[in-house]
C-alpha atoms as a PDB file:
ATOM      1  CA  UNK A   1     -21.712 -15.980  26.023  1.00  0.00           C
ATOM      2  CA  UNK A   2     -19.900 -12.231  25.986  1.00  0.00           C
ATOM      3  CA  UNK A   3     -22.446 -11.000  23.655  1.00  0.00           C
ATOM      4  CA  UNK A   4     -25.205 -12.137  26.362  1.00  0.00           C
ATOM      5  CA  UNK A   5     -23.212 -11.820  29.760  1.00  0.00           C
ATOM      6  CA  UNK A   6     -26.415  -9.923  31.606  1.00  0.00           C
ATOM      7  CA  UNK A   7     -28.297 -13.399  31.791  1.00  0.00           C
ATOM      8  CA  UNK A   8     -28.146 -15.283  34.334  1.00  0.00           C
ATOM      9  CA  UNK A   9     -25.906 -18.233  35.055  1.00  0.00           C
ATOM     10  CA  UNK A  10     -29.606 -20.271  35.264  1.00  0.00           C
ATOM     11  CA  UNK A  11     -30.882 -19.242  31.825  1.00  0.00           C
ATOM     12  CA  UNK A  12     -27.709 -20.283  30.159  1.00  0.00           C
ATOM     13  CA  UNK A  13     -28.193 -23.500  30.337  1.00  0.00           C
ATOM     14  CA  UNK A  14     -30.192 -25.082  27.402  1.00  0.00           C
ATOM     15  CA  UNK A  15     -31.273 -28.344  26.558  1.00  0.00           C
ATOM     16  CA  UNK A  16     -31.035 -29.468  22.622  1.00  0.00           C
ATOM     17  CA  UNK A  17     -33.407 -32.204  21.926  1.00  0.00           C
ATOM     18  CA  UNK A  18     -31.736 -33.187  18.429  1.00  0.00           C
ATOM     19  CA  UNK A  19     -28.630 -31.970  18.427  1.00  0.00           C
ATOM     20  CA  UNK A  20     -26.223 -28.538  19.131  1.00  0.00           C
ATOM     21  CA  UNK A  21     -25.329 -26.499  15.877  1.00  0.00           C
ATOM     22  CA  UNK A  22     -22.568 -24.132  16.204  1.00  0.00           C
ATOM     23  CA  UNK A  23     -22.195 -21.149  14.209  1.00  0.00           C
ATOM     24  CA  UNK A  24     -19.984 -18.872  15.892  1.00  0.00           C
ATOM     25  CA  UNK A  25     -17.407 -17.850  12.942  1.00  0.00           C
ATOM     26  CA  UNK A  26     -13.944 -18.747  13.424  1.00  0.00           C
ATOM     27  CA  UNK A  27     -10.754 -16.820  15.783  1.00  0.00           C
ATOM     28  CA  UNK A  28     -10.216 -13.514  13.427  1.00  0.00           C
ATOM     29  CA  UNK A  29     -10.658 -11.937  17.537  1.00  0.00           C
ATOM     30  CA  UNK A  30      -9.145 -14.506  19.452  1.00  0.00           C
ATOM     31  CA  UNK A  31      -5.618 -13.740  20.109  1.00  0.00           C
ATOM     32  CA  UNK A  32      -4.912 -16.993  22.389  1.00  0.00           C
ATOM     33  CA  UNK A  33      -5.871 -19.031  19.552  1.00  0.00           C
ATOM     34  CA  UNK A  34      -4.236 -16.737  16.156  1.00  0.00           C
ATOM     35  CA  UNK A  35      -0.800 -16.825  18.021  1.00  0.00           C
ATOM     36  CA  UNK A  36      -0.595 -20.482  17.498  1.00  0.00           C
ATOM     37  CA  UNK A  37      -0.639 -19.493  13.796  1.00  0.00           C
ATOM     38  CA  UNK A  38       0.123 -16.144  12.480  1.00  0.00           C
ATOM     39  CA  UNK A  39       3.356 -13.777  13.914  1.00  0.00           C
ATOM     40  CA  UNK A  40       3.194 -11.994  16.976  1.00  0.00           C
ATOM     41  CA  UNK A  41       2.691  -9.493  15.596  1.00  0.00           C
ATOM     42  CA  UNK A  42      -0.085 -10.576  13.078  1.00  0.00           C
ATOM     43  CA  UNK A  43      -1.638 -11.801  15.639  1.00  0.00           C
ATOM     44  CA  UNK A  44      -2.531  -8.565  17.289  1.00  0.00           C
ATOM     45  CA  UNK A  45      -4.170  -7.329  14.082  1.00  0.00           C
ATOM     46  CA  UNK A  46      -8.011  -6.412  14.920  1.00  0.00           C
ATOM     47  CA  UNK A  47     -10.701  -8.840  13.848  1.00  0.00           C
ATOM     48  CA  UNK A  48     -12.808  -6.615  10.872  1.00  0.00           C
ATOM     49  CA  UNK A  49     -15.693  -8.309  13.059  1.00  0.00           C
ATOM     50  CA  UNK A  50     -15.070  -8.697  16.855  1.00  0.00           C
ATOM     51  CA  UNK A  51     -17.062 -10.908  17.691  1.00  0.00           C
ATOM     52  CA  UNK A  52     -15.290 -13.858  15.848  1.00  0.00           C
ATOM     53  CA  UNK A  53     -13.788 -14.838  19.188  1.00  0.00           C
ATOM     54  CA  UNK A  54     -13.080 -18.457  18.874  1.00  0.00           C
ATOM     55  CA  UNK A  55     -15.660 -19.323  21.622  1.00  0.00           C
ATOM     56  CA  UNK A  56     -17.533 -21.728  19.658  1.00  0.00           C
ATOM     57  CA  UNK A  57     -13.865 -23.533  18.810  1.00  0.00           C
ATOM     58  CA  UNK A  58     -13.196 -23.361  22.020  1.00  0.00           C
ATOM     59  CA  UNK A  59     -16.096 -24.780  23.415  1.00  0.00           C
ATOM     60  CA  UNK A  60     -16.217 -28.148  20.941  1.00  0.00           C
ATOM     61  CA  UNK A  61     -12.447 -28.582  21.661  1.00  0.00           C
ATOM     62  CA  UNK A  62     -13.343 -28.958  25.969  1.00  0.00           C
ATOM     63  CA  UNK A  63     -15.117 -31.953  25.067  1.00  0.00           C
ATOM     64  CA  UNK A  64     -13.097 -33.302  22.605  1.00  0.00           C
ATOM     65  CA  UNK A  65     -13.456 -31.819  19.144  1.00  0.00           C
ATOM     66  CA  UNK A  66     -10.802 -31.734  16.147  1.00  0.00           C
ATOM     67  CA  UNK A  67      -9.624 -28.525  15.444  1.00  0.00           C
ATOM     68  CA  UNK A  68      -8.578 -28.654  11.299  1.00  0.00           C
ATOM     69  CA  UNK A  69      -7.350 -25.954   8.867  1.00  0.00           C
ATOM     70  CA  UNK A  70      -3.973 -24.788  10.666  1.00  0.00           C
ATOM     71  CA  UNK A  71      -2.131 -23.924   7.866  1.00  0.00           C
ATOM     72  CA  UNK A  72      -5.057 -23.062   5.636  1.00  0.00           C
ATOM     73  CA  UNK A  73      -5.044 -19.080   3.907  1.00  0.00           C
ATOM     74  CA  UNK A  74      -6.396 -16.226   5.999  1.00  0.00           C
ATOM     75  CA  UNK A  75      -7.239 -12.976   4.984  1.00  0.00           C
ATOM     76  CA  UNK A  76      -5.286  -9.734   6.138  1.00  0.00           C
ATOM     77  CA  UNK A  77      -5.814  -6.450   4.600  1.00  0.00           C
ATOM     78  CA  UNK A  78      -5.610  -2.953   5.116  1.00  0.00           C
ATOM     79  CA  UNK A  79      -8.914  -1.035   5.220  1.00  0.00           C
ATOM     80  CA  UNK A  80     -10.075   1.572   5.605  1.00  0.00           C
ATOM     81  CA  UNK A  81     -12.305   3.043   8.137  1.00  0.00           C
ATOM     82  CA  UNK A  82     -15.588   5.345   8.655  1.00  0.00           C
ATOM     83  CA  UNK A  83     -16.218   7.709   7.430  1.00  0.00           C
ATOM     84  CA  UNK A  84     -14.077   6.842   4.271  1.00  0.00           C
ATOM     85  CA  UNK A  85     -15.467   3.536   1.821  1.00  0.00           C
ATOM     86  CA  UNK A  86     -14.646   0.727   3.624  1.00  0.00           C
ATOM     87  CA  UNK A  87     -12.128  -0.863   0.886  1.00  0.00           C
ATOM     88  CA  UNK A  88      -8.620  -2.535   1.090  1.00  0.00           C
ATOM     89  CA  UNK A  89      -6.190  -0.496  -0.407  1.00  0.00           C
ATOM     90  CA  UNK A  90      -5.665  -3.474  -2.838  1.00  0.00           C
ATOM     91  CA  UNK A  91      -9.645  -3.787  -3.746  1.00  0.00           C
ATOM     92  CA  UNK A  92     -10.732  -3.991  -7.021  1.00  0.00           C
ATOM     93  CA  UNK A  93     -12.634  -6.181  -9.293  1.00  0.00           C
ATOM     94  CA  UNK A  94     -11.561  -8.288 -12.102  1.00  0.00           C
ATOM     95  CA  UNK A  95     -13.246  -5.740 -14.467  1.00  0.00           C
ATOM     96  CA  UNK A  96     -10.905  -3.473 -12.768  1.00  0.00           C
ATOM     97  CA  UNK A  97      -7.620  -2.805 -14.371  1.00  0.00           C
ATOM     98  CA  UNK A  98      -5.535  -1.967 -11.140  1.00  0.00           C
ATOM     99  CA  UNK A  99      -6.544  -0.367  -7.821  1.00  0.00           C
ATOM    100  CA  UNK A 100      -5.299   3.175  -6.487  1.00  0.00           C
ATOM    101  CA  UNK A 101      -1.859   1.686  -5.331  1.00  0.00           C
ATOM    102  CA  UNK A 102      -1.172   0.339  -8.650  1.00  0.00           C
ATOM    103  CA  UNK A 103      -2.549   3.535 -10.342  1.00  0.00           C
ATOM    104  CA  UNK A 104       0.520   5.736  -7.563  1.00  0.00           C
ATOM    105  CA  UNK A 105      -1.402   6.425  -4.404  1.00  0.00           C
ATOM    106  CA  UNK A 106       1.235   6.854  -1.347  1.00  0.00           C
ATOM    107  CA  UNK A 107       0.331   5.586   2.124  1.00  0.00           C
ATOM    108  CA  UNK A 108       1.641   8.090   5.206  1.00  0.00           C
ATOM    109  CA  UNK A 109       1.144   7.961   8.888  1.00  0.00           C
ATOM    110  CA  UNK A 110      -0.488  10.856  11.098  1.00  0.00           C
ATOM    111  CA  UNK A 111       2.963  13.111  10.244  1.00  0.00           C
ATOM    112  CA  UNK A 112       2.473  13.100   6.673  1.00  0.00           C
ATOM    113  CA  UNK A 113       5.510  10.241   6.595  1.00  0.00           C
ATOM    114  CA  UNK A 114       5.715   6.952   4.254  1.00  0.00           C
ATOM    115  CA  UNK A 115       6.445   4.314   6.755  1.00  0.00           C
ATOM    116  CA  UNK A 116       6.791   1.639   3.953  1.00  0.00           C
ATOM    117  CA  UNK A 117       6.847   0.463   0.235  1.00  0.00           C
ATOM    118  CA  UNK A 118       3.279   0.343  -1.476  1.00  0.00           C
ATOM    119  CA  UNK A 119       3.136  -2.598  -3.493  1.00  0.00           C
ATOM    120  CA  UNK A 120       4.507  -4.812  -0.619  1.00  0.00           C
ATOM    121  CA  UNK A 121       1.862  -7.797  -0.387  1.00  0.00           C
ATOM    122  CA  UNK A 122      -1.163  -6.974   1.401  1.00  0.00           C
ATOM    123  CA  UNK A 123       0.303  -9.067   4.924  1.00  0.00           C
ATOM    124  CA  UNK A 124       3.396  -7.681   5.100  1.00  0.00           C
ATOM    125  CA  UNK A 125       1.529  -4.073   4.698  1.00  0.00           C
ATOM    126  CA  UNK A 126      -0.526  -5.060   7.809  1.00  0.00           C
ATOM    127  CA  UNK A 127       2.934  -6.353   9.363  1.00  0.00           C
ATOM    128  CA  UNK A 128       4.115  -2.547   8.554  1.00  0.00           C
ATOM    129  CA  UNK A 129       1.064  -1.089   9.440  1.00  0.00           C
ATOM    130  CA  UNK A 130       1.120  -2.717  12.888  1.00  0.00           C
ATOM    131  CA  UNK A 131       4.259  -1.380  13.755  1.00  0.00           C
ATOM    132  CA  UNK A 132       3.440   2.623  13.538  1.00  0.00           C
ATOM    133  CA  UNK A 133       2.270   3.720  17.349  1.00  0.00           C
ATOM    134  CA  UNK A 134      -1.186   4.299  16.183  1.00  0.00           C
ATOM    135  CA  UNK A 135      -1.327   1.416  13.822  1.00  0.00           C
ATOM    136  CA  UNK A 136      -3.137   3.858  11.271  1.00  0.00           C
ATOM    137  CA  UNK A 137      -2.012   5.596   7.896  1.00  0.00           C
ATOM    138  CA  UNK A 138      -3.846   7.459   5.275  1.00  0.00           C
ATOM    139  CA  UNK A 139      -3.752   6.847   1.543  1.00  0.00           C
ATOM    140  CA  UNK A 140      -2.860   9.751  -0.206  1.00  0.00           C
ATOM    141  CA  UNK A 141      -3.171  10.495  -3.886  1.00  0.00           C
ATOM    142  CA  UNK A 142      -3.901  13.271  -7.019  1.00  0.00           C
ATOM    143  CA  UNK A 143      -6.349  13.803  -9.607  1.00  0.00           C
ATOM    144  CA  UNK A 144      -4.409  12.354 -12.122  1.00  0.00           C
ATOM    145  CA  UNK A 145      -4.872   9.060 -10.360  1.00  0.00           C
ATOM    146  CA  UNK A 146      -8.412  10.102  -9.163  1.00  0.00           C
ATOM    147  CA  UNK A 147      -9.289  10.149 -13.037  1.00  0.00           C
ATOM    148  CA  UNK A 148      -8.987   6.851 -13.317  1.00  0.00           C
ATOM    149  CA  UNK A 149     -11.739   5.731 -10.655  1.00  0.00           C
ATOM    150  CA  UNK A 150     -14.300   8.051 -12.120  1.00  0.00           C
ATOM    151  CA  UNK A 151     -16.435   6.295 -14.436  1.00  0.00           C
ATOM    152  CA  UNK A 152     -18.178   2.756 -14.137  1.00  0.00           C
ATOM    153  CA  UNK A 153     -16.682   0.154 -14.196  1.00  0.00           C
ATOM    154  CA  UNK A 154     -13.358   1.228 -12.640  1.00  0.00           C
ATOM    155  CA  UNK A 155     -14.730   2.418  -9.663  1.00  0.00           C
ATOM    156  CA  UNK A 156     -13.499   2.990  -5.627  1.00  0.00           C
ATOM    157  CA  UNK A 157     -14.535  -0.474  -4.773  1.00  0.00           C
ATOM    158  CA  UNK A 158     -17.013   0.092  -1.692  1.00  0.00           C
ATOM    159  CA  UNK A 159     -20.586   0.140  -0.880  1.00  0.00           C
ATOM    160  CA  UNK A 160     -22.969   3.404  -0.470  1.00  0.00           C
ATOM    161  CA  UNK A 161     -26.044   2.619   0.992  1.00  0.00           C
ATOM    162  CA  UNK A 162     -28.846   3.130  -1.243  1.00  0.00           C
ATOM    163  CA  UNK A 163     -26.419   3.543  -4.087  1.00  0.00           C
ATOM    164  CA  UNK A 164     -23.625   0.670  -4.511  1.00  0.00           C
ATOM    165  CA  UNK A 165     -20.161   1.372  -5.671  1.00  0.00           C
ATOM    166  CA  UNK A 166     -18.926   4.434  -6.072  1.00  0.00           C
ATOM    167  CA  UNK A 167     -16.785   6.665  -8.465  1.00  0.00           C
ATOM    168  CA  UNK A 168     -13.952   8.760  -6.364  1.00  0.00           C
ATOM    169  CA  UNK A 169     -16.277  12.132  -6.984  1.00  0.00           C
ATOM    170  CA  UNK A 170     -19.699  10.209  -5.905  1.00  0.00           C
ATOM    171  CA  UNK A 171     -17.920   9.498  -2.102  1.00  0.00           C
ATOM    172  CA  UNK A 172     -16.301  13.388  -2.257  1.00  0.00           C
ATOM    173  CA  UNK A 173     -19.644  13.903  -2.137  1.00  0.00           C
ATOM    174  CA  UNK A 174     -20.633  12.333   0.713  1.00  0.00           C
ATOM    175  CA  UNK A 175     -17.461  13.204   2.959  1.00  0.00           C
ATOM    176  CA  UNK A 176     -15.742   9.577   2.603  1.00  0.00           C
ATOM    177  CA  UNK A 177     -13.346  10.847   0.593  1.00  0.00           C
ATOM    178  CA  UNK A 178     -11.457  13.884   1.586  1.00  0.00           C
ATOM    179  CA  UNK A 179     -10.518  16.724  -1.354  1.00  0.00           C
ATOM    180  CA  UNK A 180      -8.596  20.356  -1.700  1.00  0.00           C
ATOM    181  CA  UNK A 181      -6.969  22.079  -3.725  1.00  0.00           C
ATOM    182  CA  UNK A 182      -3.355  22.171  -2.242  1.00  0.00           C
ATOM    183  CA  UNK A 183      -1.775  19.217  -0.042  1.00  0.00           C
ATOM    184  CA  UNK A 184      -1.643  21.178   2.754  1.00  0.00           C
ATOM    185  CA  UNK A 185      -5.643  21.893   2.760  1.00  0.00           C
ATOM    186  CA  UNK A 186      -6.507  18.145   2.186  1.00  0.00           C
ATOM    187  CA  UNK A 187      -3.902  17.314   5.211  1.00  0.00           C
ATOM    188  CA  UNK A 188      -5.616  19.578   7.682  1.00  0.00           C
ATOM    189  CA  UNK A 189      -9.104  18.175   6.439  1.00  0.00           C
ATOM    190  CA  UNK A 190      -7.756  14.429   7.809  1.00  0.00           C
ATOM    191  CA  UNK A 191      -5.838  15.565  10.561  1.00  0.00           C
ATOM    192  CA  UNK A 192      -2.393  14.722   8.724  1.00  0.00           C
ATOM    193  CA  UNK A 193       0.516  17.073   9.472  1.00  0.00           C
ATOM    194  CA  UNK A 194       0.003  19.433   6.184  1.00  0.00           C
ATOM    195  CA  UNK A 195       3.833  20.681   6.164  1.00  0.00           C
ATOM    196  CA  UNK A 196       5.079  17.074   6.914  1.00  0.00           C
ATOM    197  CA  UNK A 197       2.915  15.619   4.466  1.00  0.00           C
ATOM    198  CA  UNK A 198       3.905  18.148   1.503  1.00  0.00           C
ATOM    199  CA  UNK A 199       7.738  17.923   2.095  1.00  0.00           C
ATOM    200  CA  UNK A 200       6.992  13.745   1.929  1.00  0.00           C
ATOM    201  CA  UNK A 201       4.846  14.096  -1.514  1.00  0.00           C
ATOM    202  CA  UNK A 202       7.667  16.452  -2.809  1.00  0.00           C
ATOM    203  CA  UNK A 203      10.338  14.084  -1.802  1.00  0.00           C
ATOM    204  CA  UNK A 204       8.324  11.007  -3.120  1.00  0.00           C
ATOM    205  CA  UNK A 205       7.986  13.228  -6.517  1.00  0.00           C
ATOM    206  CA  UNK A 206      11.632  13.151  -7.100  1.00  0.00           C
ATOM    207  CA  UNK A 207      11.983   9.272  -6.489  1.00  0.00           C
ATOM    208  CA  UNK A 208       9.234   8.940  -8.889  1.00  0.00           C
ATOM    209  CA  UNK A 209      10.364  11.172 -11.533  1.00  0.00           C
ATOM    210  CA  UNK A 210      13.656   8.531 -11.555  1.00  0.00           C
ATOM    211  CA  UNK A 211      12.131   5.500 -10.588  1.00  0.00           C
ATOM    212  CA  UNK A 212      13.750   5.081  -7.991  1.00  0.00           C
ATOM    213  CA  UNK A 213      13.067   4.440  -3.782  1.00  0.00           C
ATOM    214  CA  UNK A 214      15.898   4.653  -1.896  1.00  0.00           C
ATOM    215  CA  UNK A 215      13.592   4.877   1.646  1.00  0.00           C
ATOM    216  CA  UNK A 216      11.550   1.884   0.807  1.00  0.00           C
ATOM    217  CA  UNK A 217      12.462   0.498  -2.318  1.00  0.00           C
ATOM    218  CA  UNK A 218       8.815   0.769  -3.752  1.00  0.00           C
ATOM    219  CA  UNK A 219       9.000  -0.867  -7.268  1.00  0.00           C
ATOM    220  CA  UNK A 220       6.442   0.646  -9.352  1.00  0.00           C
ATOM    221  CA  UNK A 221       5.826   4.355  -9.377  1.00  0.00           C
ATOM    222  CA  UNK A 222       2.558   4.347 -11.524  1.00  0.00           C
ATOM    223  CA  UNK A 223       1.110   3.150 -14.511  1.00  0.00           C
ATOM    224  CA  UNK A 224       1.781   4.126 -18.094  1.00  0.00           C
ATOM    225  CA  UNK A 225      -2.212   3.226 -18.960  1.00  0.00           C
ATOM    226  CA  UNK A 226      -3.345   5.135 -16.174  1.00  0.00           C
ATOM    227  CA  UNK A 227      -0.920   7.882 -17.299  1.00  0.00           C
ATOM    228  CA  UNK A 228       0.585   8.261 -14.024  1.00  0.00           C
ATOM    229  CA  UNK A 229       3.991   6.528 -14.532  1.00  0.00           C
ATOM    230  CA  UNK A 230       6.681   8.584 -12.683  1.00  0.00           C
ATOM    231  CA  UNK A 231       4.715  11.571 -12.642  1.00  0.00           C
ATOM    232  CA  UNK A 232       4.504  11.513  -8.469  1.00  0.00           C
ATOM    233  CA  UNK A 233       1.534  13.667  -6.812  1.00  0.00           C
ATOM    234  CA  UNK A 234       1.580  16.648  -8.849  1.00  0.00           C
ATOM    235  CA  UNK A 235      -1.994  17.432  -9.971  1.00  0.00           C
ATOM    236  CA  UNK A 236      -4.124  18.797  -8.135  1.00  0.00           C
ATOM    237  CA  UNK A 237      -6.569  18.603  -6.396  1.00  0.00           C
ATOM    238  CA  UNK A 238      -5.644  16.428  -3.890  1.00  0.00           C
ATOM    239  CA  UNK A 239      -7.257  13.184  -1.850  1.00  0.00           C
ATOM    240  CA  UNK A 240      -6.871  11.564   1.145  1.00  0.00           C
ATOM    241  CA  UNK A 241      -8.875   8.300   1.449  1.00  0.00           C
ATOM    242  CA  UNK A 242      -8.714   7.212   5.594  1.00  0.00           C
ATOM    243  CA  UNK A 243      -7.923   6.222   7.802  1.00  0.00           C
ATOM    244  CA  UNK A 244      -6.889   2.891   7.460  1.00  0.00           C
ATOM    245  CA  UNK A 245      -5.819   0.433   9.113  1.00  0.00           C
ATOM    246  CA  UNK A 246      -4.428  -3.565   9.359  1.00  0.00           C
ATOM    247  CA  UNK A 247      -7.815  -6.118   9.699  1.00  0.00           C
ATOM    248  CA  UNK A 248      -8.467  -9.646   9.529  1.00  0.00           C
ATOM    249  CA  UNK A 249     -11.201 -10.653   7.654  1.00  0.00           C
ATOM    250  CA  UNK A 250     -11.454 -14.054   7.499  1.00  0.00           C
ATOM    251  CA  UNK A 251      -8.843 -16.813   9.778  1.00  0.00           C
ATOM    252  CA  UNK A 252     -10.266 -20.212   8.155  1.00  0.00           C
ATOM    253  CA  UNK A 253      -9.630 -22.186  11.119  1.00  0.00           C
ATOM    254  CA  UNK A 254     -12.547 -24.375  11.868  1.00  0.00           C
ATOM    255  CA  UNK A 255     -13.812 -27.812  13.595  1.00  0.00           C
ATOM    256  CA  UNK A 256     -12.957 -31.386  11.842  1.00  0.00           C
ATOM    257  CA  UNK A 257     -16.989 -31.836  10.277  1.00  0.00           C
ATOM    258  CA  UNK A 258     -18.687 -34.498   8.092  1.00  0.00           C
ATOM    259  CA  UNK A 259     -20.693 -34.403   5.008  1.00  0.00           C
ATOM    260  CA  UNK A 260     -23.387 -34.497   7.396  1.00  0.00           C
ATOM    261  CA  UNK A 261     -22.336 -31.425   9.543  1.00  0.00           C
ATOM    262  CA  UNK A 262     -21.742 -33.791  12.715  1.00  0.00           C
ATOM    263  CA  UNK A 263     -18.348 -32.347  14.562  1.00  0.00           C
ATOM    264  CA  UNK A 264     -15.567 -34.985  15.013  1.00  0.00           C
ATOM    265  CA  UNK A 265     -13.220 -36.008  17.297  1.00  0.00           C
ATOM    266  CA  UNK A 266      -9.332 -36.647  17.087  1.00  0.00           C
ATOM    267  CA  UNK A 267     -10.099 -39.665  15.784  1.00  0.00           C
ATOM    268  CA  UNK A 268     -12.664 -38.528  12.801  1.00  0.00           C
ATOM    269  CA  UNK A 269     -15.721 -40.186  15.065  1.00  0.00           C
ATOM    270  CA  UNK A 270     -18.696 -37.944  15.476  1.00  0.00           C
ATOM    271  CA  UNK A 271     -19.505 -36.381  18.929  1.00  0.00           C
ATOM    272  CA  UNK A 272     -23.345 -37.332  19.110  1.00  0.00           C
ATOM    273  CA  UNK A 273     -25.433 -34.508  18.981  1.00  0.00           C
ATOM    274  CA  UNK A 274     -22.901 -31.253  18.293  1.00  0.00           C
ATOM    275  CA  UNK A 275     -22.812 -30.014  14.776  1.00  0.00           C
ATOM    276  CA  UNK A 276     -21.573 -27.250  13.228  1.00  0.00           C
ATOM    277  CA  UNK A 277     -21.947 -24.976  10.529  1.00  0.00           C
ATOM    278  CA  UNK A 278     -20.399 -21.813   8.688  1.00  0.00           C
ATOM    279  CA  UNK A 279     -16.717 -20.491   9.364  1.00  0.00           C
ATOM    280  CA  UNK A 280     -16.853 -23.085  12.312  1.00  0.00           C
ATOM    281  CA  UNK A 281     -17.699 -25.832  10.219  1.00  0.00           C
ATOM    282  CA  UNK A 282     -16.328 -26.032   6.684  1.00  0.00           C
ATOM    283  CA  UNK A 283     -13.990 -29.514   7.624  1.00  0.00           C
ATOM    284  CA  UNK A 284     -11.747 -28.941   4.636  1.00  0.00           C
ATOM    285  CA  UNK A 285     -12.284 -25.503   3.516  1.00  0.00           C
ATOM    286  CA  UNK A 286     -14.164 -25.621   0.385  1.00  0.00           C
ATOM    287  CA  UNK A 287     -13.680 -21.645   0.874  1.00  0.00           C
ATOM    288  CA  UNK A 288     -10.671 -21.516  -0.756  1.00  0.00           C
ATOM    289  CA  UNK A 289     -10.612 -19.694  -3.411  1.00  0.00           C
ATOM    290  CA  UNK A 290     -14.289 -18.413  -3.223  1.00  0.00           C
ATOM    291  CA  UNK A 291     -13.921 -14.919  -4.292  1.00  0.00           C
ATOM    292  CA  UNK A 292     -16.344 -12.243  -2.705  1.00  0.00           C
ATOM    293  CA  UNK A 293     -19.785 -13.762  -1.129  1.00  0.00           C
ATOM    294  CA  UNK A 294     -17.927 -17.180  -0.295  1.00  0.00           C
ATOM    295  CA  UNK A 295     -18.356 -17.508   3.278  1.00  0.00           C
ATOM    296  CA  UNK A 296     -22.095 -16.567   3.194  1.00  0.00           C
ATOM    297  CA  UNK A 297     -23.162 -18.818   0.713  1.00  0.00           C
ATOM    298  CA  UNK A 298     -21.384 -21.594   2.458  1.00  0.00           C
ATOM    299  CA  UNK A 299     -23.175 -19.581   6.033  1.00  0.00           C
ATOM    300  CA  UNK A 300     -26.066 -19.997   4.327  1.00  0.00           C
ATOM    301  CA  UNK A 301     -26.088 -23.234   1.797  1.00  0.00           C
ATOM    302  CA  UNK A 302     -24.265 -25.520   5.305  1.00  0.00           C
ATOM    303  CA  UNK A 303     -26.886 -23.814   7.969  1.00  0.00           C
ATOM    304  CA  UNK A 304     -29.784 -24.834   5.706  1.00  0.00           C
ATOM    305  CA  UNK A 305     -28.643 -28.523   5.223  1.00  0.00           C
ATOM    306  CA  UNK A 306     -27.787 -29.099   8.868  1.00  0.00           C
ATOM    307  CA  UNK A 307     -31.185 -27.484  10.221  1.00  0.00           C
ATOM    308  CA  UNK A 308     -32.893 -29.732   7.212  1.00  0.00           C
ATOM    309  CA  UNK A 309     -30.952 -32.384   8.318  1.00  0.00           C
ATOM    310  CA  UNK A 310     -32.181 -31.943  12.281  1.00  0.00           C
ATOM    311  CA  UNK A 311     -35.444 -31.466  11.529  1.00  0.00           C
ATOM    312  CA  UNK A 312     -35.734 -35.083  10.322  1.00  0.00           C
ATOM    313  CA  UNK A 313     -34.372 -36.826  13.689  1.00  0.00           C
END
C-alpha cells in the first residue's frame, strides 16, 4: 500500500477468486514490529531493503494470523555503501581464507577515529556502529593487506556489473575503492579528517607492533599468512573502502504456514483463502543455514508451488 499510495481508495480494493498470496518479505523496516525482538538500539538499524515493512505481517495478523519465528537468527552486518562494493566488512567466501578485517583493516569514523574493536562479532559492530552521530565509518587499510585480495579466488567479495567479483585493483579502477599514496591523500579523497586519521593509524601502529589494544582491546592485529601480523598500516599506498554502515538484511520473522502455503491461525487452522509465500511464509524457517541465494530459491521454489497449487482450485 506505501509503494502504491497515489491510487485511489476505490481501486484498492480487489477481489481474489481462489485465494490471497502474500509475498511482502518480512519487518527488516518495520521498527514497531523489530523492537519486540532485537535492542533498541538494533532496532533502529536501516533495513538493506526498505521496503520490507512488515505490512503484509501486519495485515494477516488483523484477521487473525500466527505470527512464528520470534527468536529465530537475523542478519545484521555492516556494509558498505555506493559508490564503494557493496560487501560486509566480514564477507568472504569459503574459498576465501579471511576477509580484510582478519587480514588488519581498521574501521574509523568521519575524524579519522577507531570507535571500536574490529573483530567484535558482526552485531555488536552494528551495535557500535549505531552509536557514532552519523552512524557511518570507513574501513581503512594498506597495500600489504590489499595484496592479499588481488588475485582470484581471494577477492573483495562484491558484484561489478558486467564483470562479477572483483580484485581490490579491478574496483580502484572504477572509483569504489579509494587509493593514494600517503594517508593523508586517501583521507581527503573520502572526506575523512587526513591529520586525525594519520595520528589514529600511527597510534594503532604502535598497539600493533606489541599486540596489544588498550582503547578497544582488539585481539588480533593481522595475520602471519597474510604477512600482516603486527605490522599496523605501514605500506603504502593506502585504501579506504566506504562508507559503511550498520544494515539488516534479513529479520526471519514470518506467518505460521502449511505444507500447502495456507496461513494459520493461533490455533494452527488455516484462514480460508490467504496464503503466503517467501520471507512471509517459510512457517519454520527452512532458511536457516542457507548460505548465499537462500531466500530466493525458497522466493522462488514456495511462490511457484503455491501459484501451482491455486491454479488447480
Amino acid at each position: 500500500i506505501k509503494a502504491i499510495d497515489k491510487i485511489t481508495q476505490e481501486e484498492l480494493y480487489l477481489k481474489g477468486t481462489k485465494g490471497v498470496v502474500l509475498a511482502t518479505a518480512s519487518i527488516d523496516a518495520a521498527y514497531d514490529l523489530k523492537v519486540k525482538r532485537f535492542s533498541t538500539i538494533l532496532s533502529e538499524t536501516d533495513a538493506a531493503c526498505e521496503f520490507n515493512d512488515g505490512y503484509g505481517i501486519k495485515m494477516a495478523a488483523k484477521i487473525g494470523a500466527d505470527i512464528t519465528e520470534w527468536n529465530s537468527a537475523s542478519s545484521f552486518s555492516v556494509r558498505s555503501q555506493a559508490p564503494s562494493p557493496d560487501v560486509g566488512i566480514y564477507s568472504k567466501q569459503a574459498w576465501m581464507p579471511y576477509g580484510l578485517i582478519d587480514a588488519g583493516a581498521i574501521m574509523v569514523t568521519k575524524a579519522g577515529k577507531r570507535y571500536a574493536s574490529e573483530d567484535l562479532a558482526q552485531q555488536e559492530q552494528v551495535a557500535e556502529l549505531n552509536k557514532l552521530p552519523d552512524r557511518f565509518a570507513y574501513m581503512v587499510y594498506d597495500d600489504a593487506i590489499a595484496r592479499n585480495f588481488q588475485v582470484s579466488p581471494d577477492m573483495v567479495v562484491s558484484s561489478i556489473p558486467n564483470l562479477g567479483w572483483g580484485t581490490v585493483d579491478d574496483f580502484v579502477a572504477i572509483g569504489a575503492i579509494l587509493k593514494a599514496d600517503t594517508i593523508e591523500e586517501v583521507a581527503a579523497l573520502a572526506g575523512v579528517d587526513p591529520s586525525g586519521l594519520a595520528d589514529e593509524i600511527a597510534k594503532y601502529n604502535g598497539y600493533a607492533a606489541v599486540g596489544s589494544d588498550p582503547d578497544f582491546k582488539r585481539k588480533k592485529f593481522g595475520l602471519e599468512e597474510a604477512g600482516t601480523l603486527n605490522k599496523g598500516l605501514t605500506t603504502a599506498p593506502y585504501y579506504i573502502h566506504g562508507p559503511q554502515k550498520g544494515e539488516i538484511t534479513q529479520s526471519n520473522l514470518t506467518l505460521s504456514i502449511n505444507t500447502e502455503f495456507q496461513v494459520l491461525d493461533a490455533f494452527r487452522e488455516p484462514i480460508v483463502g490467504l496464503y503466503a509465500v517467501g520471507m512471509v511464509g517459510h512457517g519454520l524457517s527452512p532458511l536457516g543455514g542457507g548460505g548465499h541465494g537462500g531466500n530466493m530459491t525458497w522466493a522462488f521454489t514456495s511462490g511457484r508451488l503455491a501459484g501451482t497449487q491455486l491454479a488447480g482450485k
